[in-house]
N, C-alpha and C. Protein backbone atom coordinates (compact mmCIF):
# COMPACT_ATOMS: atom_id res chain seq x y z
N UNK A 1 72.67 136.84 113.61
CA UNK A 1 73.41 137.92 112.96
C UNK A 1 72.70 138.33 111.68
N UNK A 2 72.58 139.92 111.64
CA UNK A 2 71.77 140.20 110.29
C UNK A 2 72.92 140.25 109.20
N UNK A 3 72.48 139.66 108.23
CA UNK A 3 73.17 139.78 106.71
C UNK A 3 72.50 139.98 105.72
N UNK A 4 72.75 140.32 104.33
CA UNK A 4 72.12 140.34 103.48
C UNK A 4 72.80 139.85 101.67
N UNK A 5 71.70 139.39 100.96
CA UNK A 5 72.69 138.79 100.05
C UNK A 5 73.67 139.47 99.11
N UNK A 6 74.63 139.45 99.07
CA UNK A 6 75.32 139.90 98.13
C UNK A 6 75.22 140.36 96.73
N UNK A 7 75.59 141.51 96.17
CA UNK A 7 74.72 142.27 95.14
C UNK A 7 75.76 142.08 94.19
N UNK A 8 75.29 142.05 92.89
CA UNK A 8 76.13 142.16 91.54
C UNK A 8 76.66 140.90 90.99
N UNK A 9 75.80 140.19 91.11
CA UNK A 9 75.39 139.05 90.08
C UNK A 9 76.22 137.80 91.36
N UNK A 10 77.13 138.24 92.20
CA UNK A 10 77.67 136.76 93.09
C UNK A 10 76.63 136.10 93.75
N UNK A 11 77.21 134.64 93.51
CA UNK A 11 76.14 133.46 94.40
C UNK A 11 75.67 133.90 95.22
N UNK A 12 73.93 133.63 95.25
CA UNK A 12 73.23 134.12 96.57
C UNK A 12 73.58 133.16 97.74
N UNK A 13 74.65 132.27 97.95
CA UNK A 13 74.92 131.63 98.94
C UNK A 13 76.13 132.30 99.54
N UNK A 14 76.48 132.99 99.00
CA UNK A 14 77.25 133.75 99.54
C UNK A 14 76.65 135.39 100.31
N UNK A 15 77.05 135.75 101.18
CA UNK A 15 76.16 136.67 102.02
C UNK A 15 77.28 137.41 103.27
N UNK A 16 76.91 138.89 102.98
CA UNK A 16 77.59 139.94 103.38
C UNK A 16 77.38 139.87 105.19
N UNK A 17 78.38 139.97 105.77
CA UNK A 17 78.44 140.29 107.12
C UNK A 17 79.04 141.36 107.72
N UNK A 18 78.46 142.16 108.63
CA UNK A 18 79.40 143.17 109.01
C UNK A 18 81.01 142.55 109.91
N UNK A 19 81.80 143.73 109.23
CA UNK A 19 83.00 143.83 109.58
C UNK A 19 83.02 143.44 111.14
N UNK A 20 82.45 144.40 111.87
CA UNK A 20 82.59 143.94 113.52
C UNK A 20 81.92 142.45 113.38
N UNK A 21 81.94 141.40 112.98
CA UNK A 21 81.37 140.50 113.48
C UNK A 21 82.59 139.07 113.45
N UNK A 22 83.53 140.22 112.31
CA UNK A 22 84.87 139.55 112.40
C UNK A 22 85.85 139.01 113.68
N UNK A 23 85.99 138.09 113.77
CA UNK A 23 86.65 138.11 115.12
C UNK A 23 88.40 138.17 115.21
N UNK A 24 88.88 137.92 116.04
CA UNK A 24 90.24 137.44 117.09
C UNK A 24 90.28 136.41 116.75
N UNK A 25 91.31 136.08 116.16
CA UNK A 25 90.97 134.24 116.01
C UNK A 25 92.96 134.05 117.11
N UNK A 26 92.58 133.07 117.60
CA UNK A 26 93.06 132.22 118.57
C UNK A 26 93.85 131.38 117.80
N UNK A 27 95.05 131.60 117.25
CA UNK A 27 95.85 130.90 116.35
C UNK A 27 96.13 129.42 116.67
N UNK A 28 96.52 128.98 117.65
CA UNK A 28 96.94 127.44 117.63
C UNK A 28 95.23 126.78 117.82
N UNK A 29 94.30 127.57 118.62
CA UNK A 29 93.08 126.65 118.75
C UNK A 29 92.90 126.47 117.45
N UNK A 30 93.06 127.32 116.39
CA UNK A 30 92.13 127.40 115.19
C UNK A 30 92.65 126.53 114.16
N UNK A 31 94.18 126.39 114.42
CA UNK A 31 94.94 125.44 113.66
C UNK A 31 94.43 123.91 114.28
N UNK A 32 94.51 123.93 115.12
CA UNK A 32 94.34 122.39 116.06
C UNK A 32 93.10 121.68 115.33
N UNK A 33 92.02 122.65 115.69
CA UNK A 33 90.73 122.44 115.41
C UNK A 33 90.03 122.33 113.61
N UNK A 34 91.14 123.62 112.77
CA UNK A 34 91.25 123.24 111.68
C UNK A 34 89.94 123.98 110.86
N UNK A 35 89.85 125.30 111.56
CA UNK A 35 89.00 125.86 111.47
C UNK A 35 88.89 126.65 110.36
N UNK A 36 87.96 126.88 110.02
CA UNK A 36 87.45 127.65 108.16
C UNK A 36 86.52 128.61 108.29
N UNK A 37 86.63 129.78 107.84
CA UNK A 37 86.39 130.99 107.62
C UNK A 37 86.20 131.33 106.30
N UNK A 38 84.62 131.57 105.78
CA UNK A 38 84.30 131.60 104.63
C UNK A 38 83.14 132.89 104.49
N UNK A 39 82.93 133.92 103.72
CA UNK A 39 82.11 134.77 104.11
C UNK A 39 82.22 135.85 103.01
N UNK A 40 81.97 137.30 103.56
CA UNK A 40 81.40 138.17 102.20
C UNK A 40 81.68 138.98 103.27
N UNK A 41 82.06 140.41 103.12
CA UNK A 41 81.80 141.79 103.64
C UNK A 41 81.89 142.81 102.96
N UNK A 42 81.56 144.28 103.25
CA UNK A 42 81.38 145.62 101.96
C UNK A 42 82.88 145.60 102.43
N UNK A 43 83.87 146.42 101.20
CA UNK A 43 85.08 146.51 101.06
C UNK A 43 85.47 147.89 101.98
N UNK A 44 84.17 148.35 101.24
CA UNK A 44 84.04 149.96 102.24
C UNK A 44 84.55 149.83 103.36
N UNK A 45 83.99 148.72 104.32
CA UNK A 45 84.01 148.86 105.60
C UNK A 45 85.22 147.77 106.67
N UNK A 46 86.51 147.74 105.20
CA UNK A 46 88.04 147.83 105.21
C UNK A 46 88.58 148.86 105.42
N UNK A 47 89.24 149.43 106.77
CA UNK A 47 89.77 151.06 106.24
C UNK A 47 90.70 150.66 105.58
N UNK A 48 91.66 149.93 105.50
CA UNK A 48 92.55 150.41 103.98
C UNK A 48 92.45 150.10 102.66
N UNK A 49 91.44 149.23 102.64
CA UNK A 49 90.84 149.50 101.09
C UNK A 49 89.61 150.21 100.99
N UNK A 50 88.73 151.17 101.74
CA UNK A 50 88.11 152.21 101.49
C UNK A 50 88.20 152.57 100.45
N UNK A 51 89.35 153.62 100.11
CA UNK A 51 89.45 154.42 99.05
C UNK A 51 89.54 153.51 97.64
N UNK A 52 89.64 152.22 97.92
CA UNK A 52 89.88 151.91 96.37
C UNK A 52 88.41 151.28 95.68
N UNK A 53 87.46 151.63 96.69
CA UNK A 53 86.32 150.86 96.15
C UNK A 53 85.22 151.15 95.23
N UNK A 54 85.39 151.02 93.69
CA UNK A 54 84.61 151.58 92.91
C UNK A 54 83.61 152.66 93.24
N UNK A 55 83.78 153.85 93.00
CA UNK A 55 82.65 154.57 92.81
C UNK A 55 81.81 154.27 92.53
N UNK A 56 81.16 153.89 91.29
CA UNK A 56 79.93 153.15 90.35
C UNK A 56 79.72 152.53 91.02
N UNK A 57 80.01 151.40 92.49
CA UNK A 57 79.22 149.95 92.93
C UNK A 57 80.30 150.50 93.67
N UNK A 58 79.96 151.20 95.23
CA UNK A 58 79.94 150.67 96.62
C UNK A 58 79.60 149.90 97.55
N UNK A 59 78.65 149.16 96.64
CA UNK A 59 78.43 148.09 97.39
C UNK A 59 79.51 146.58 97.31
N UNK A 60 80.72 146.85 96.32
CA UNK A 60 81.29 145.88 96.35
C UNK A 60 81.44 145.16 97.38
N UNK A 61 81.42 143.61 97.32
CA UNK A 61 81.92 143.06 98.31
C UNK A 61 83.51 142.48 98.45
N UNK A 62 84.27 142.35 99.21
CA UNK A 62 85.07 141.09 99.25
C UNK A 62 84.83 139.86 99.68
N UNK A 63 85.06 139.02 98.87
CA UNK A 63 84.40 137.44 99.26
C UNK A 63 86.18 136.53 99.78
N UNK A 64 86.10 136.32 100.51
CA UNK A 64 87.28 135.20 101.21
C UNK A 64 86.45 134.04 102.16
N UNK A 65 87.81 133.06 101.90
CA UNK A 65 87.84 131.76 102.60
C UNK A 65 89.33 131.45 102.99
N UNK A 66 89.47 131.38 104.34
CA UNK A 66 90.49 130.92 105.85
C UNK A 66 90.25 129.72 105.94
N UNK A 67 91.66 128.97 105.90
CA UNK A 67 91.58 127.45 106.59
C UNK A 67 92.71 127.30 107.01
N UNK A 68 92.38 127.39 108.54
CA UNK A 68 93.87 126.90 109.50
C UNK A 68 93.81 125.46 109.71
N UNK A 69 95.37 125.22 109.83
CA UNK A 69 95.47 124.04 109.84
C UNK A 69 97.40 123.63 109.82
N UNK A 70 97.47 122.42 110.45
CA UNK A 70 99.27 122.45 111.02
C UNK A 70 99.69 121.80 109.65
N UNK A 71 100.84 121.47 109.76
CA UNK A 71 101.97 120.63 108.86
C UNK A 71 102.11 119.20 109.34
N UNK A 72 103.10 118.93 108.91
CA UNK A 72 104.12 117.56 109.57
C UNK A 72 104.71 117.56 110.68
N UNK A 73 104.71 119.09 110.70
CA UNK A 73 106.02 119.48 111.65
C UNK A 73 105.49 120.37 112.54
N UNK A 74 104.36 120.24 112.80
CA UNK A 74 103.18 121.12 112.84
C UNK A 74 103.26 122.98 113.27
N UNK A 75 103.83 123.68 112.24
CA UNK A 75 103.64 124.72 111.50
C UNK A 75 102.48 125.38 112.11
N UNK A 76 101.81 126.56 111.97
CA UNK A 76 100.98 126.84 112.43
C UNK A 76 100.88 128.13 111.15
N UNK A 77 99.69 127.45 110.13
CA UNK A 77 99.54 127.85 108.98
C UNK A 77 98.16 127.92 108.75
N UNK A 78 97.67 128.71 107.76
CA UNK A 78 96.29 128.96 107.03
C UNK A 78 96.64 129.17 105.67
N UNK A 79 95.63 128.88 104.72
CA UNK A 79 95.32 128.67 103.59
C UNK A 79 94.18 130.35 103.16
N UNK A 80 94.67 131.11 102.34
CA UNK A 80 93.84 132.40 102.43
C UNK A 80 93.40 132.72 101.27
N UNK A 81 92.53 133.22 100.77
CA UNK A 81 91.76 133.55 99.24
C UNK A 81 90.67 134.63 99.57
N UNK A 82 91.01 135.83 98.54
CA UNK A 82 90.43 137.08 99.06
C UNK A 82 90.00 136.95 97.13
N UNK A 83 88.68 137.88 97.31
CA UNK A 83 88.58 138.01 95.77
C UNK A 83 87.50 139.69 95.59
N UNK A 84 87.86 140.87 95.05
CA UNK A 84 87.03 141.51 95.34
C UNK A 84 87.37 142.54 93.86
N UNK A 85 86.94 143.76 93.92
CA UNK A 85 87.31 144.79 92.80
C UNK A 85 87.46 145.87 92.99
N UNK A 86 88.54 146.65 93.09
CA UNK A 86 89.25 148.06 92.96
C UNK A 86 89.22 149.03 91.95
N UNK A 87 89.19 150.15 91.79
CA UNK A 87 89.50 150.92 91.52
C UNK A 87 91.09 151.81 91.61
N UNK A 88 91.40 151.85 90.27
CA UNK A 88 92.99 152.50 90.45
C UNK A 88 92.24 153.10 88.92
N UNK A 89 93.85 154.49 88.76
CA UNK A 89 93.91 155.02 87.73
C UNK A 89 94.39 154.65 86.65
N UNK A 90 94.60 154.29 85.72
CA UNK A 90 95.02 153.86 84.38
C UNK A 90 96.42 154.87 84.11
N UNK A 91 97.45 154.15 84.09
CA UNK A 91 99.13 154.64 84.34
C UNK A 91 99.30 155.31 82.62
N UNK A 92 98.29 155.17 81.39
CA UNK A 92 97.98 155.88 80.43
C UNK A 92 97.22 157.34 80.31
N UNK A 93 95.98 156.95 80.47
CA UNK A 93 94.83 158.30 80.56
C UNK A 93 95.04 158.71 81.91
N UNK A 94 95.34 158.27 82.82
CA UNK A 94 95.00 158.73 84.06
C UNK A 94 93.47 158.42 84.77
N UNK A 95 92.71 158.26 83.85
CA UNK A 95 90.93 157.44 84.21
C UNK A 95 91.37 156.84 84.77
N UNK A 96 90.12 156.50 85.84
CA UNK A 96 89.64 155.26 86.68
C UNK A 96 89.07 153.93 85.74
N UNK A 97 89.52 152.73 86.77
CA UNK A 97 88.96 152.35 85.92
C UNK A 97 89.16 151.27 86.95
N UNK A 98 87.86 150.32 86.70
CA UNK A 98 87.75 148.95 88.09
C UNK A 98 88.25 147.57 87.68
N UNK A 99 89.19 146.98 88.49
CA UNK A 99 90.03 145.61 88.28
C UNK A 99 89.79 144.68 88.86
N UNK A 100 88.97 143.37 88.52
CA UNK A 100 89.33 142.38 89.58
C UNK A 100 90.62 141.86 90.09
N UNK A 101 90.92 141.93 91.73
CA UNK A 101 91.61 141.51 92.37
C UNK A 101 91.27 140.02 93.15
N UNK A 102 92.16 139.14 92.67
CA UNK A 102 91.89 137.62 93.72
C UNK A 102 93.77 137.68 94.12
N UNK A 103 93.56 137.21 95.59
CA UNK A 103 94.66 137.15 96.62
C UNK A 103 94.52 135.59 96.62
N UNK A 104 95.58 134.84 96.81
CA UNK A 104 95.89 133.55 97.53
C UNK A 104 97.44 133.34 97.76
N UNK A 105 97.18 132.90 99.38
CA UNK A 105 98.80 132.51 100.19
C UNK A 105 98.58 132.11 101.04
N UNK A 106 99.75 131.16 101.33
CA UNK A 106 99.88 130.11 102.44
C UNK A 106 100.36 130.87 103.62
N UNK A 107 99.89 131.29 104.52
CA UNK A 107 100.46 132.28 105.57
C UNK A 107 100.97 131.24 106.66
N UNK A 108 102.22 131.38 107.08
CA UNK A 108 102.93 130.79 108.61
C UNK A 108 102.99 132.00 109.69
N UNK A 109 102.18 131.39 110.87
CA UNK A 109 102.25 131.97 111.69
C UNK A 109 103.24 132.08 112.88
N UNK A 110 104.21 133.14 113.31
CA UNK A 110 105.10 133.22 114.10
C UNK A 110 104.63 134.29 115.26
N UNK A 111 106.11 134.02 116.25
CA UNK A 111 105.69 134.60 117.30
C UNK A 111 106.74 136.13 117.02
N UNK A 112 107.56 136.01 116.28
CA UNK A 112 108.59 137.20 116.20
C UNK A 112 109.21 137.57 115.26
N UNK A 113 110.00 138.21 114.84
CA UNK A 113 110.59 138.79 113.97
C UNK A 113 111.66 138.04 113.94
N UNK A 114 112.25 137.18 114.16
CA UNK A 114 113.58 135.76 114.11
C UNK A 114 112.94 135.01 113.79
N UNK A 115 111.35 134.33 114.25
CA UNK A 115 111.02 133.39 113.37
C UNK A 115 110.46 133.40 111.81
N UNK A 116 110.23 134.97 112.16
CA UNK A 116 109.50 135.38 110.68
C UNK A 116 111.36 135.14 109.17
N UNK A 117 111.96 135.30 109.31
CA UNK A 117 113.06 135.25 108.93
C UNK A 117 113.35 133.58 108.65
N UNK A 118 112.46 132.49 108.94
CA UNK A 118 112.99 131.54 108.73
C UNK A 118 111.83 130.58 108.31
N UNK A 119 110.72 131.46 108.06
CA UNK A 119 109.51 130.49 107.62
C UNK A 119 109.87 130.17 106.05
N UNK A 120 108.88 128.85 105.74
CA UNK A 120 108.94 128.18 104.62
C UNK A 120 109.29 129.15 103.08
N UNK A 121 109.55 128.65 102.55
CA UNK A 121 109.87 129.77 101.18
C UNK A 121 108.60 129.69 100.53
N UNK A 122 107.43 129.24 100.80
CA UNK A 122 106.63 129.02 100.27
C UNK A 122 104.93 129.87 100.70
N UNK A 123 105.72 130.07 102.04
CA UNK A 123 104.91 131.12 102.91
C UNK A 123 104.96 132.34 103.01
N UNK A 124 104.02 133.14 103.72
CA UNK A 124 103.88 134.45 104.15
C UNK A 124 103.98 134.65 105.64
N UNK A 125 104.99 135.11 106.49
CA UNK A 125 104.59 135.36 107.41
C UNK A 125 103.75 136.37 108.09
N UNK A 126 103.24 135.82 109.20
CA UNK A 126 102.46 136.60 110.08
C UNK A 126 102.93 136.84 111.56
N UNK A 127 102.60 137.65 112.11
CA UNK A 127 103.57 137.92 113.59
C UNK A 127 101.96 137.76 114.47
N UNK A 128 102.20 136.92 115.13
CA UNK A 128 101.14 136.83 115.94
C UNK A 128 101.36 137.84 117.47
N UNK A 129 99.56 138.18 118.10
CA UNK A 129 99.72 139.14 118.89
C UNK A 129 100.76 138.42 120.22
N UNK A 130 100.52 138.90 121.51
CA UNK A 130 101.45 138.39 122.55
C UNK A 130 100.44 137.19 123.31
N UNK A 131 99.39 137.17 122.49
CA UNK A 131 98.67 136.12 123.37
C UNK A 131 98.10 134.82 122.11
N UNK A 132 99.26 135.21 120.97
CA UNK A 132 98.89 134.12 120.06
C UNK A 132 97.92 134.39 119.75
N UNK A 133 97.18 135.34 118.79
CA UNK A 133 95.90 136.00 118.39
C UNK A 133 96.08 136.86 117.14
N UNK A 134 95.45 136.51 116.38
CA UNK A 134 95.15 137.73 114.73
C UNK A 134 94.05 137.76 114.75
N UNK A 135 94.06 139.23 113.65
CA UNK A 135 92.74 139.84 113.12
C UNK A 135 92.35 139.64 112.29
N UNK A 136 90.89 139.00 111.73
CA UNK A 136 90.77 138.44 110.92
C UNK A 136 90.67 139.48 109.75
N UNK A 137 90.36 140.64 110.22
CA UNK A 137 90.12 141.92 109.18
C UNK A 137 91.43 142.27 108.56
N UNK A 138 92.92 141.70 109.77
CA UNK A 138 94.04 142.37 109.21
C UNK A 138 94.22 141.36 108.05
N UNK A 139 94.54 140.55 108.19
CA UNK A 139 94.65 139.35 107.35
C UNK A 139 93.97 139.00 105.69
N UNK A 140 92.84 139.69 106.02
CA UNK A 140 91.61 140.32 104.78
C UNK A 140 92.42 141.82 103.65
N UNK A 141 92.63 142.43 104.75
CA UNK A 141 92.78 143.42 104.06
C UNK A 141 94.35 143.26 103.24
N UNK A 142 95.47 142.81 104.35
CA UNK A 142 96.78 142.46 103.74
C UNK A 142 96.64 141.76 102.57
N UNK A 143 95.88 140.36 102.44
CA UNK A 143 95.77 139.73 101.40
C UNK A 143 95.55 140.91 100.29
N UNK A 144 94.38 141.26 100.01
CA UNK A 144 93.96 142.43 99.40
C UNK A 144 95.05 143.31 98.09
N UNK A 145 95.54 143.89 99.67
CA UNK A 145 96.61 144.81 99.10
C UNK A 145 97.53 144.32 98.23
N UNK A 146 97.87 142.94 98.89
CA UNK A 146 99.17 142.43 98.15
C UNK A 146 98.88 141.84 96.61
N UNK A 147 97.62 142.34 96.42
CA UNK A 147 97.36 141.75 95.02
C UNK A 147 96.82 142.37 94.54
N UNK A 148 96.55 144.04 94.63
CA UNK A 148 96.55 144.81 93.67
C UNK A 148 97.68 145.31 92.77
N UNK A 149 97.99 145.47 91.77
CA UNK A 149 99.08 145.39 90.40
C UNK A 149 99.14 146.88 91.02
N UNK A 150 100.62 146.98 90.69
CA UNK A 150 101.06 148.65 90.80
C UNK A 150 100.90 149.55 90.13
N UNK A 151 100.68 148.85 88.76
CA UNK A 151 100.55 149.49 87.37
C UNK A 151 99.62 148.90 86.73
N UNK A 152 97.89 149.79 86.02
CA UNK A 152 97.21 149.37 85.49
C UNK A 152 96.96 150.10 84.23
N UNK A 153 96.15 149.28 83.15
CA UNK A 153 95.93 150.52 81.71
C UNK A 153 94.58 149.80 81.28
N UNK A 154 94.03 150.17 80.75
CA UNK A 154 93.23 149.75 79.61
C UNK A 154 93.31 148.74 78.68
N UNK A 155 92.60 147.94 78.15
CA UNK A 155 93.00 147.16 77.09
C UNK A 155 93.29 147.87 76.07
N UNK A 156 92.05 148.69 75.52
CA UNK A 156 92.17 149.48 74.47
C UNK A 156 92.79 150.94 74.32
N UNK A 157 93.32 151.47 73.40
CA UNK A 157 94.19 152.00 73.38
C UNK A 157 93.52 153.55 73.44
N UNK A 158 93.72 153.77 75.40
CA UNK A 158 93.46 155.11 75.53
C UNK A 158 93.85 155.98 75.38
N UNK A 159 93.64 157.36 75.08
CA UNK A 159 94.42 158.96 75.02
C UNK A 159 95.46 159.26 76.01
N UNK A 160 96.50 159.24 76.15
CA UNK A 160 97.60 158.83 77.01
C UNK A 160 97.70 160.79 76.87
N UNK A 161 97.56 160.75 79.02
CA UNK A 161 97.10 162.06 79.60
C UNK A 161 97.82 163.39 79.22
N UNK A 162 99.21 162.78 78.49
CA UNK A 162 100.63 163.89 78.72
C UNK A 162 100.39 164.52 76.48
N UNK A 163 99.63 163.73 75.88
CA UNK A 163 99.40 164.32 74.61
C UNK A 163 99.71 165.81 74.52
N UNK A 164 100.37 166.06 73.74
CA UNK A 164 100.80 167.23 73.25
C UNK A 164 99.34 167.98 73.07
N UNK A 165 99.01 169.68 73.60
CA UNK A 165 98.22 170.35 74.01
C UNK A 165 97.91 170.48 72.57
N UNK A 166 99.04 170.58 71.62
CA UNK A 166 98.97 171.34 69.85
C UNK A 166 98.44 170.37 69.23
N UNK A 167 97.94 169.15 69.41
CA UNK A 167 97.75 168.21 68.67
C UNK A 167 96.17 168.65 68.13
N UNK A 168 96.16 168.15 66.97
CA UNK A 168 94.97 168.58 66.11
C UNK A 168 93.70 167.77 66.80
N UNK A 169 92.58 168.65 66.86
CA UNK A 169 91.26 167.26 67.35
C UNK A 169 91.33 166.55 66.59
N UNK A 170 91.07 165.36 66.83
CA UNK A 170 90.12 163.98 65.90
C UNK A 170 92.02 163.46 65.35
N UNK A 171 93.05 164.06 65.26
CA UNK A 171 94.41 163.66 64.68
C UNK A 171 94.51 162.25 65.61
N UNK A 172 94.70 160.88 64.71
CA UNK A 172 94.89 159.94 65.97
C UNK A 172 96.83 160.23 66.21
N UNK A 173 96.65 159.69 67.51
CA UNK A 173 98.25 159.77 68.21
C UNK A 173 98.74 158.89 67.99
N UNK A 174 100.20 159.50 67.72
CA UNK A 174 101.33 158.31 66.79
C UNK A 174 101.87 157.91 68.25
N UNK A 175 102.08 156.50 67.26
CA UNK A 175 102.66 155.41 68.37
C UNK A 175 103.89 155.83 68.62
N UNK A 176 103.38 155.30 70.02
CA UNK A 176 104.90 155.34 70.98
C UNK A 176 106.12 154.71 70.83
N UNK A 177 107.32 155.21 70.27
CA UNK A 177 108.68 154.57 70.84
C UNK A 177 109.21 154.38 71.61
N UNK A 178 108.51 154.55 72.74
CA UNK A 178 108.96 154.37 74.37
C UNK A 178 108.61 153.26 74.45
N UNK A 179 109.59 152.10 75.94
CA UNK A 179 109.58 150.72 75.86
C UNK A 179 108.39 150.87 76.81
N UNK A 180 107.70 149.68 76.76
CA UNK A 180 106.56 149.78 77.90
C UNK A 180 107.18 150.04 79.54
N UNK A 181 107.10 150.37 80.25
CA UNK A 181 106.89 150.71 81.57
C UNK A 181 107.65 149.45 82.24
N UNK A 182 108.63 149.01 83.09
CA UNK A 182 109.00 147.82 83.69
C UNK A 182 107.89 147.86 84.61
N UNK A 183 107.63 146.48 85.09
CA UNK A 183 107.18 146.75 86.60
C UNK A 183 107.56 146.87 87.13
N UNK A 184 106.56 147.90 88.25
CA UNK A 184 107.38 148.36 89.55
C UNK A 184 106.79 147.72 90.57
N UNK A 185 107.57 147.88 92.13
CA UNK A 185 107.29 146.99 93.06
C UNK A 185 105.43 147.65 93.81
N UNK A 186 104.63 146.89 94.06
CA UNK A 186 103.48 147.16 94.43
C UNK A 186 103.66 148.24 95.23
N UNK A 187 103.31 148.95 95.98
CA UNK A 187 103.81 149.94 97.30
C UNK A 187 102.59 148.84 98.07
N UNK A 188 101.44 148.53 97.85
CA UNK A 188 100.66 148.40 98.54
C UNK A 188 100.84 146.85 99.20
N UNK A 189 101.39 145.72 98.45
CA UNK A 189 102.40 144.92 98.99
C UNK A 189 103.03 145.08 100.10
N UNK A 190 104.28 146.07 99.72
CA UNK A 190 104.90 146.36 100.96
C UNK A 190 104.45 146.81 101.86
N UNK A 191 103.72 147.36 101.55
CA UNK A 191 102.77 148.20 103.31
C UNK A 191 102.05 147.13 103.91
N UNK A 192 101.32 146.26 102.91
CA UNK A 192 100.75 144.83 103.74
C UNK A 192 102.11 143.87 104.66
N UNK A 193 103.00 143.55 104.24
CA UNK A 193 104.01 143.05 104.17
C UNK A 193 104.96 143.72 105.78
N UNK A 194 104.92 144.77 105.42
CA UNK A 194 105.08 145.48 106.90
C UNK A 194 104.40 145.28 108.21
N UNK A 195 102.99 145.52 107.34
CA UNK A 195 102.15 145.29 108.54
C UNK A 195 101.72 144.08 108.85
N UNK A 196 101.99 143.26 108.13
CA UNK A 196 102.07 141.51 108.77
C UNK A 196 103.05 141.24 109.59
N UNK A 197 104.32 142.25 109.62
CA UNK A 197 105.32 141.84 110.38
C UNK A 197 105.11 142.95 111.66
N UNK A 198 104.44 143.53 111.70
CA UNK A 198 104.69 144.78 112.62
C UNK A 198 103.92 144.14 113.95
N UNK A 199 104.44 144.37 115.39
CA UNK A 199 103.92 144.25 116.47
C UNK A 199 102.98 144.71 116.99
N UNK A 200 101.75 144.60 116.82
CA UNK A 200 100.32 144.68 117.43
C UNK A 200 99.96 144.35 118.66
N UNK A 201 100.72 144.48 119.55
CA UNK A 201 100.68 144.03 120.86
C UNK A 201 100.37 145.62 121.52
């Protein structure tokens, strides 16, 4: 398989693979067997994190590591860690601006929507296909999503986009009496979250 090393300062032991080379993984073999999935791919070549992938460095990668493996009770679980960098707008200026994102969760794998309802409180469920089978790309990308912040800003204190048009040049802008922003719920969460539960059969 051709690969190549990973750009922007990450360990050269770490090394980019194409997306198609991702497989089907075979959920109870992979638990049984206890199998680990460790690797690099361009983010680009995620369709649903496409759009969030820095302009400046398309070559980002996402770097993750998979380890299936049972319980006591034997569960049919993996261990997941996604780590990569996005692009979102700054909920101040409105600029772009690039965030590291790292994902980690204990995913339980089910066969349905009744078992998904009763996995560990400690887990994520997953709905496995009708032949006991996931994607390793879906699983990549869900992680992903579910750990980009809904709301991002700047450290430093940017020109906040809605400034009054009359304001004098060079006048600095008086502080805000508005309370900061609550958080709001990810959207991109929930859409992962959906689509971990949704039937792919």
């Amino acid at each position: 398989m051709n690969s190549k090393t990973v750009p922007g300062g990450i360990d050269a032991s770490v090394r980019v693979q194409p997306v198609s080379s991702l497989p089907e993984i075979g959920v109870r073999a992979a638990c049984d067997g206890e199998r680990v999935f460790d690797g690099a791919v361009l983010a680009r070549d995620l369709p649903r994190l496409a759009s969030m992938v820095p302009q400046a460095a398309p070559e980002t990668p996402l770097r993750f590591s998979v380890r299936f493996h049972r319980d006591v009770v034997r569960n049919l679980l993996a261990d997941i860690t996604v780590r990569t960098e996005v692009e979102q707008a700054c909920a101040r200026c409105l600029q772009p601006m690039t965030i590291p994102v790292t994902g980690q969760s204990l995913l339980q794998f089910v066969y349905s929507d009744e078992q998904a309802q009763h996995v560990m409180d400690e887990c994520e469920p997953v709905l496995m296909d009708d032949e006991g089978a996931v994607s390793l790309v879906d699983l990549l990308e869900d992680e992903a999503l579910m750990a980009v912040p809904s709301v991002v800003m700047h450290e430093h204190r940017c020109q906040p986009a809605w400034r009054e048009a009359d304001d004098l040049p060079g006048e600095p802008a008086e502080a805000s009496d508005e309370p900061t922003e609550p958080e709001r719920p990810n959207p991109f969460a929930e859409l992962a979250k959906a689509w971990r539960r949704s039937d792919k059969s």
